[in-house]
Protein backbone atom coordinates (compact mmCIF):
# COMPACT_ATOMS: atom_id res chain seq x y z
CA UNK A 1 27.22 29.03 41.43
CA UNK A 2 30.23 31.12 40.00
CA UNK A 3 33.73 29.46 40.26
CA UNK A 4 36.69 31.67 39.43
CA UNK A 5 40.18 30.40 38.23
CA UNK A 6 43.51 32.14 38.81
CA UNK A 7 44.07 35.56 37.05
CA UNK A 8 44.86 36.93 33.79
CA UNK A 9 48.84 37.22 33.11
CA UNK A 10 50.27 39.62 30.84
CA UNK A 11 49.53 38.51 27.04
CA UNK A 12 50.20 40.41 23.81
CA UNK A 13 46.33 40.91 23.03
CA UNK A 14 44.90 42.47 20.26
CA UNK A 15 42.48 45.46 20.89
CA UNK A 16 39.27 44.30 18.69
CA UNK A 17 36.87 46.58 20.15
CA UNK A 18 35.90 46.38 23.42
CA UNK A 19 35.40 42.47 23.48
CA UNK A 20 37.38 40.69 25.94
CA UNK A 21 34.84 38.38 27.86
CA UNK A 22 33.02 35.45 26.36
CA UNK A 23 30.00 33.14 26.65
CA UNK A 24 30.26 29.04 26.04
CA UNK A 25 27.05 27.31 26.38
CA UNK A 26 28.05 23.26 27.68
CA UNK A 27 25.27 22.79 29.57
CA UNK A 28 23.70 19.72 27.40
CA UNK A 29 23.78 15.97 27.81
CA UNK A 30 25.58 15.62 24.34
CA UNK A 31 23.45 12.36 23.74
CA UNK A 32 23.67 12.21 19.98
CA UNK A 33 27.38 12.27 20.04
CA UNK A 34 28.20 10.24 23.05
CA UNK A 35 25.23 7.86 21.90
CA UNK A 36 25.37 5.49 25.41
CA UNK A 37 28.88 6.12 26.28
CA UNK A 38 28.55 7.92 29.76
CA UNK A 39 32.28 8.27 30.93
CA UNK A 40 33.30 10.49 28.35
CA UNK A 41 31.79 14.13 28.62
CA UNK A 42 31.03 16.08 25.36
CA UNK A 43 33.49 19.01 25.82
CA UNK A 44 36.13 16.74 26.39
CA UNK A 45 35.74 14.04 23.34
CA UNK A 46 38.93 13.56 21.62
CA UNK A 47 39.52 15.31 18.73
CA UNK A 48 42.83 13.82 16.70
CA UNK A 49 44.22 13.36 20.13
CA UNK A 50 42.96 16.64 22.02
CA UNK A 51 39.81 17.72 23.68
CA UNK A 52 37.13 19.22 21.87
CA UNK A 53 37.25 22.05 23.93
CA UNK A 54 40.36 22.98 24.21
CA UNK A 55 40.30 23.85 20.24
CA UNK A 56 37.99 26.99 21.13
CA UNK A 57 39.97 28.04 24.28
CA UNK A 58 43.05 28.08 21.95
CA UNK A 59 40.96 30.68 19.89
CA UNK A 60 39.43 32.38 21.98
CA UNK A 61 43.08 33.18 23.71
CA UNK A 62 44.25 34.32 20.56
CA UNK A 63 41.36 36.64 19.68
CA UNK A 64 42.56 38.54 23.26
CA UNK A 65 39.38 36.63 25.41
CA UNK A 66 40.29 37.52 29.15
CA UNK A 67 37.42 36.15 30.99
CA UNK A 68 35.11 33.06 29.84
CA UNK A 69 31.68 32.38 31.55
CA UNK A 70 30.97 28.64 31.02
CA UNK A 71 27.24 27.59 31.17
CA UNK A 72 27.10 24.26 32.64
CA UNK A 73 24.52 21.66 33.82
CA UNK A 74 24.47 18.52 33.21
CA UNK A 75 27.47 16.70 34.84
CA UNK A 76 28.65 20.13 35.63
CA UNK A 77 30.58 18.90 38.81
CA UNK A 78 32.42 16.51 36.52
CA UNK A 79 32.30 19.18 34.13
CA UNK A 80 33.87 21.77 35.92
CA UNK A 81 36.27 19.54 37.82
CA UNK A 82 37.87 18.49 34.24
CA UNK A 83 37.85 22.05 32.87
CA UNK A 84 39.92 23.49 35.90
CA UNK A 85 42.40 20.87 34.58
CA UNK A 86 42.78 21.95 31.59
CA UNK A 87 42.26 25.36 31.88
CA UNK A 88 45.36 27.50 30.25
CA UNK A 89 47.09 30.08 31.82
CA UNK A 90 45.62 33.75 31.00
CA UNK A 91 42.72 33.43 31.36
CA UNK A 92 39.75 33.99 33.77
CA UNK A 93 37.14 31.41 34.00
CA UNK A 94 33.53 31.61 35.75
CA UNK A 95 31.16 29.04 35.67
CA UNK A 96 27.48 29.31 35.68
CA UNK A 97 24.90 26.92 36.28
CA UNK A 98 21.90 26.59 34.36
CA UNK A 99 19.47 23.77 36.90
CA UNK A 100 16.79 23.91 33.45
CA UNK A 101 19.98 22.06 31.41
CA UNK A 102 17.32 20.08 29.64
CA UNK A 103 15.38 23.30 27.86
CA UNK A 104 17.29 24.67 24.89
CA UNK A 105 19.92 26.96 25.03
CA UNK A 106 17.71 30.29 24.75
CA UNK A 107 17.52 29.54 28.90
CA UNK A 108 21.55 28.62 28.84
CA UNK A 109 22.22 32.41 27.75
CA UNK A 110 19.94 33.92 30.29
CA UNK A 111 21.37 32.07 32.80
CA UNK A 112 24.80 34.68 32.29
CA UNK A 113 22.20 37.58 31.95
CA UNK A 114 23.62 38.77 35.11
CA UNK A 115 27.33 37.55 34.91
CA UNK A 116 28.19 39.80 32.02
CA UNK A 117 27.46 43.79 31.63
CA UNK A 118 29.25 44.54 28.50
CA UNK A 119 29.75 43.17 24.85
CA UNK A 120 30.90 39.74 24.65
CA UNK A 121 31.52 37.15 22.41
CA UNK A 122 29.13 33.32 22.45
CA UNK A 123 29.62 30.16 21.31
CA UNK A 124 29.29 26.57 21.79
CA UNK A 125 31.17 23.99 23.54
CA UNK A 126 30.76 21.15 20.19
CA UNK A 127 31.92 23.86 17.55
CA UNK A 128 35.32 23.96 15.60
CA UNK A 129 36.40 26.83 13.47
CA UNK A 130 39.25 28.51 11.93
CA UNK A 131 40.85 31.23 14.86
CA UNK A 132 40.32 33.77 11.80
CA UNK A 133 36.82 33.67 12.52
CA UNK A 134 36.77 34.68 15.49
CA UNK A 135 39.41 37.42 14.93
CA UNK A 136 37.22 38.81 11.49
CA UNK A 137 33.87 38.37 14.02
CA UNK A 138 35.11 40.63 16.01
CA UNK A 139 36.91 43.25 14.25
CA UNK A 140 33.93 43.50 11.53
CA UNK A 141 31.08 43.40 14.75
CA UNK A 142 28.93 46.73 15.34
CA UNK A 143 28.21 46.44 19.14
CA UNK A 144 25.22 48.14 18.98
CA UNK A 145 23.60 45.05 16.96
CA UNK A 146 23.80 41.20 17.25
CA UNK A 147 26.34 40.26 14.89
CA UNK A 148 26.54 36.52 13.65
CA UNK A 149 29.37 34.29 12.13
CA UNK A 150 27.58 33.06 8.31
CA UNK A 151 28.78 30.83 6.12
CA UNK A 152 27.94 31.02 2.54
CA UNK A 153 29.43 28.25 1.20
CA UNK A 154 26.66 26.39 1.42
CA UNK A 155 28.21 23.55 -0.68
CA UNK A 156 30.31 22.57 1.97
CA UNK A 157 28.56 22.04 4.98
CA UNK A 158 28.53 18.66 5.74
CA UNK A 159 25.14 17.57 6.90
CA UNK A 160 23.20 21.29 5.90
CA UNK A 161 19.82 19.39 7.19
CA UNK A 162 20.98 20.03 10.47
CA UNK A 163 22.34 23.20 9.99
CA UNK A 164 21.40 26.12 11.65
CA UNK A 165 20.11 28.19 8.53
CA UNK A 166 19.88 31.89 7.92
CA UNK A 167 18.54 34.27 5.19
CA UNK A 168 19.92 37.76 4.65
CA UNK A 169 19.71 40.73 2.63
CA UNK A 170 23.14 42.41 2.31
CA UNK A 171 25.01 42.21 5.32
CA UNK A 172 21.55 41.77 7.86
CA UNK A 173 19.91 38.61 8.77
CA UNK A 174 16.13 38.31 7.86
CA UNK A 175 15.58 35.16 9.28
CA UNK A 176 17.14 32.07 11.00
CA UNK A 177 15.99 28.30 11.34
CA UNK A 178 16.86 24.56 10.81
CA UNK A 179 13.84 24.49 8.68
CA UNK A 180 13.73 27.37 6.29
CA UNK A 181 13.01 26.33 2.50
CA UNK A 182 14.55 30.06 1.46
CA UNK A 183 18.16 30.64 2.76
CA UNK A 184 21.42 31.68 1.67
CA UNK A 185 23.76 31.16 5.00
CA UNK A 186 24.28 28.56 7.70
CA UNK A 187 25.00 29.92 11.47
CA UNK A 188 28.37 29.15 12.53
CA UNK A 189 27.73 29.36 15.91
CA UNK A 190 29.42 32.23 16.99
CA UNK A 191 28.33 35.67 18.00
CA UNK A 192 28.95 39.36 18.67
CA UNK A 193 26.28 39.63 21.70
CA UNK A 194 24.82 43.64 22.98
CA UNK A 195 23.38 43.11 26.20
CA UNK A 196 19.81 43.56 24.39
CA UNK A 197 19.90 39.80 23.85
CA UNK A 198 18.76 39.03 26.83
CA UNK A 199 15.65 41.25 26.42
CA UNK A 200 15.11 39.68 23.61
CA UNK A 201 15.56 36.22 25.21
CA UNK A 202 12.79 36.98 27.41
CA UNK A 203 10.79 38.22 24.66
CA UNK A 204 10.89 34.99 22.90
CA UNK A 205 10.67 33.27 26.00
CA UNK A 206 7.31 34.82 27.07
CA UNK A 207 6.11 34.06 23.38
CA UNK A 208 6.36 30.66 24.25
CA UNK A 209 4.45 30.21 27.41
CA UNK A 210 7.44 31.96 29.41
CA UNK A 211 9.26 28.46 30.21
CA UNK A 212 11.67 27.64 27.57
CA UNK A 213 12.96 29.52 24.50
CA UNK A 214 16.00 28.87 21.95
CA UNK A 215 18.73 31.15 20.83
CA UNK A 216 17.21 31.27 17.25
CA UNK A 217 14.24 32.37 18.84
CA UNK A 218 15.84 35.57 20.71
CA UNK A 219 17.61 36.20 17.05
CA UNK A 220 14.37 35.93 14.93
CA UNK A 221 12.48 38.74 16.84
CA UNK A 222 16.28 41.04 17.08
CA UNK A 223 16.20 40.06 13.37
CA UNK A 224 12.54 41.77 13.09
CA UNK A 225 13.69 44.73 14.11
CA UNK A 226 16.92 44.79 12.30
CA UNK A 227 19.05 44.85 14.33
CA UNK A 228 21.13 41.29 13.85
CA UNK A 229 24.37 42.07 11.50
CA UNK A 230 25.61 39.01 9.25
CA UNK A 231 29.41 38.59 9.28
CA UNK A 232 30.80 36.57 6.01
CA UNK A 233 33.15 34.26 7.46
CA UNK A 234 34.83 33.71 3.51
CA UNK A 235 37.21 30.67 2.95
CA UNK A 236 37.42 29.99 6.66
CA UNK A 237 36.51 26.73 8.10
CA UNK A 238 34.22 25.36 10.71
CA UNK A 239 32.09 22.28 11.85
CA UNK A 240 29.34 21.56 14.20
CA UNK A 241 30.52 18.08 15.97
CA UNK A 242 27.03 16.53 17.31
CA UNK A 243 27.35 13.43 15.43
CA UNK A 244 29.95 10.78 15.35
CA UNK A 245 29.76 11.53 11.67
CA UNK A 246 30.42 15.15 11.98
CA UNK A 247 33.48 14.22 14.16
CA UNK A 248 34.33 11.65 11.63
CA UNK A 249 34.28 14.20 9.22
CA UNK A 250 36.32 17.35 11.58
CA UNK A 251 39.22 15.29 12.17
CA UNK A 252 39.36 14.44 7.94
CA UNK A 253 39.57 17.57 7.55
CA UNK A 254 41.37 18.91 10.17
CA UNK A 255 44.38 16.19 9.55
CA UNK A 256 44.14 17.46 5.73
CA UNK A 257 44.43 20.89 6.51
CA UNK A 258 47.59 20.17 8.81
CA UNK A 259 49.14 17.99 6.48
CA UNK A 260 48.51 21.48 3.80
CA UNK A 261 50.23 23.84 5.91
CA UNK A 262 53.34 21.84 6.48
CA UNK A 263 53.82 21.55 2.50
């Protein structure tokens, strides 16, 4: 099913390569945040007064994003039905819907394997970040590789048993995986895609009994042949929000940051 929402008006852009379309994955239930709470979808959980969502939609406007391919499935009627609401002006939205929402999100980014047919730009729905990293993601990607959002600041991520770890040697990715014992990065969550990820998707896909595959998996064989590019994303700032303690802990420091910049 492929919605489409009003048309792209005039906006001052930025030309960062050849990037203007872009990949969110909200196809999950979002249990873990929501806990029991079934009236409040994940994308849309306040966040100091504002839906989650609309946080990366503000970024991804101001990176120059014309089109955005949302990957929805559970709830996705509610889902979609909210999103058209708060859509902004500008921008282009499809929507795409994954029916295996309950397999991980390797099988979310196939499902746009044949919505997109040029380099684009994937993230999550539950992720928060600093609009400079998308901007430096995208003027620093090679779109001949996979290139990947790290942080190195390893001391600040707030729950780095969850995180999404990564080990690299200079500026390529070796390996990726919550459970790594040798790392020196944490996957922000946001990516520089060439269409080869979906071959690679497959790959890991058929590696697994050809039913269900994650996006870690797709990365770890692209990262075998060398071909996944690690972008430092410096001082910037980001957060996972899966927990009620991670959102706990993005509005803290989301409020502090605010309260920095007006002083």
């Amino acid at each position: 099913m492929t919605v489409a929402i009003g048309e792209a008006d005039s906006f001052p852009y930025k030309l960062m390569h050849a990037i203007s379309e872009a990949v969110i994955l909200m196809a999950g239930e979002g249990s873990r945040l929501r806990g029991s709470d079934k009236t409040i979808l994940k994308p849309f959980v306040p966040v100091l007064r504002r839906p989650l969502i609309s946080y990366t939609l503000d970024a991804l406007i101001g990176a120059g994003i014309k089109t955005v391919n949302f990957v929805v499935g559970y709830e996705s009627e509610r889902i979609i039905a909210q999103l058209k609401q708060l859509f902004p002006c500008g921008l282009n939205a499809l929507f795409i819907e994954n029916p295996d929402w309950q397999k991980q999100n390797g099988v979310s980014v196939l499902a746009a394997a044949h919505r997109v047919t040029s380099p684009f730009l994937l993230t999550m729905s539950d992720h928060l970040f600093d609009n400079t990293i998308v901007d430096r993601l995208i003027e620093s990607s090679d779109l001949d590789f996979l290139n990947v959002a790290v942080d190195r600041k390893l001391h600040s991520i707030f729950d780095l048993g969850d995180a999404m770890k990564v080990q690299t040697r200079r500026n390529r990715v070796t390996d990726i995986g919550k459970h790594l014992r040798k790392f020196d990065a944490i996957d922000t969550g946001l990516f520089v895609c060439s269409l080869e990820i979906f071959d690679y998707l497959e790959r890991a896909k058929s590696d697994i009994g050809g039913r269900d595959c994650s996006l870690a998996d797709g990365v770890r064989i692209m990262a075998d042949d060398d071909k996944v590019r690690a972008i430092d994303i410096g001082t910037a700032w980001w957060q996972d929000v899966d927990t009620p303690q991670m959102l706990r802990h993005a509005e803290k420091e989301m409020a502090k940051r605010t309260e920095h910049a007006l002083t």
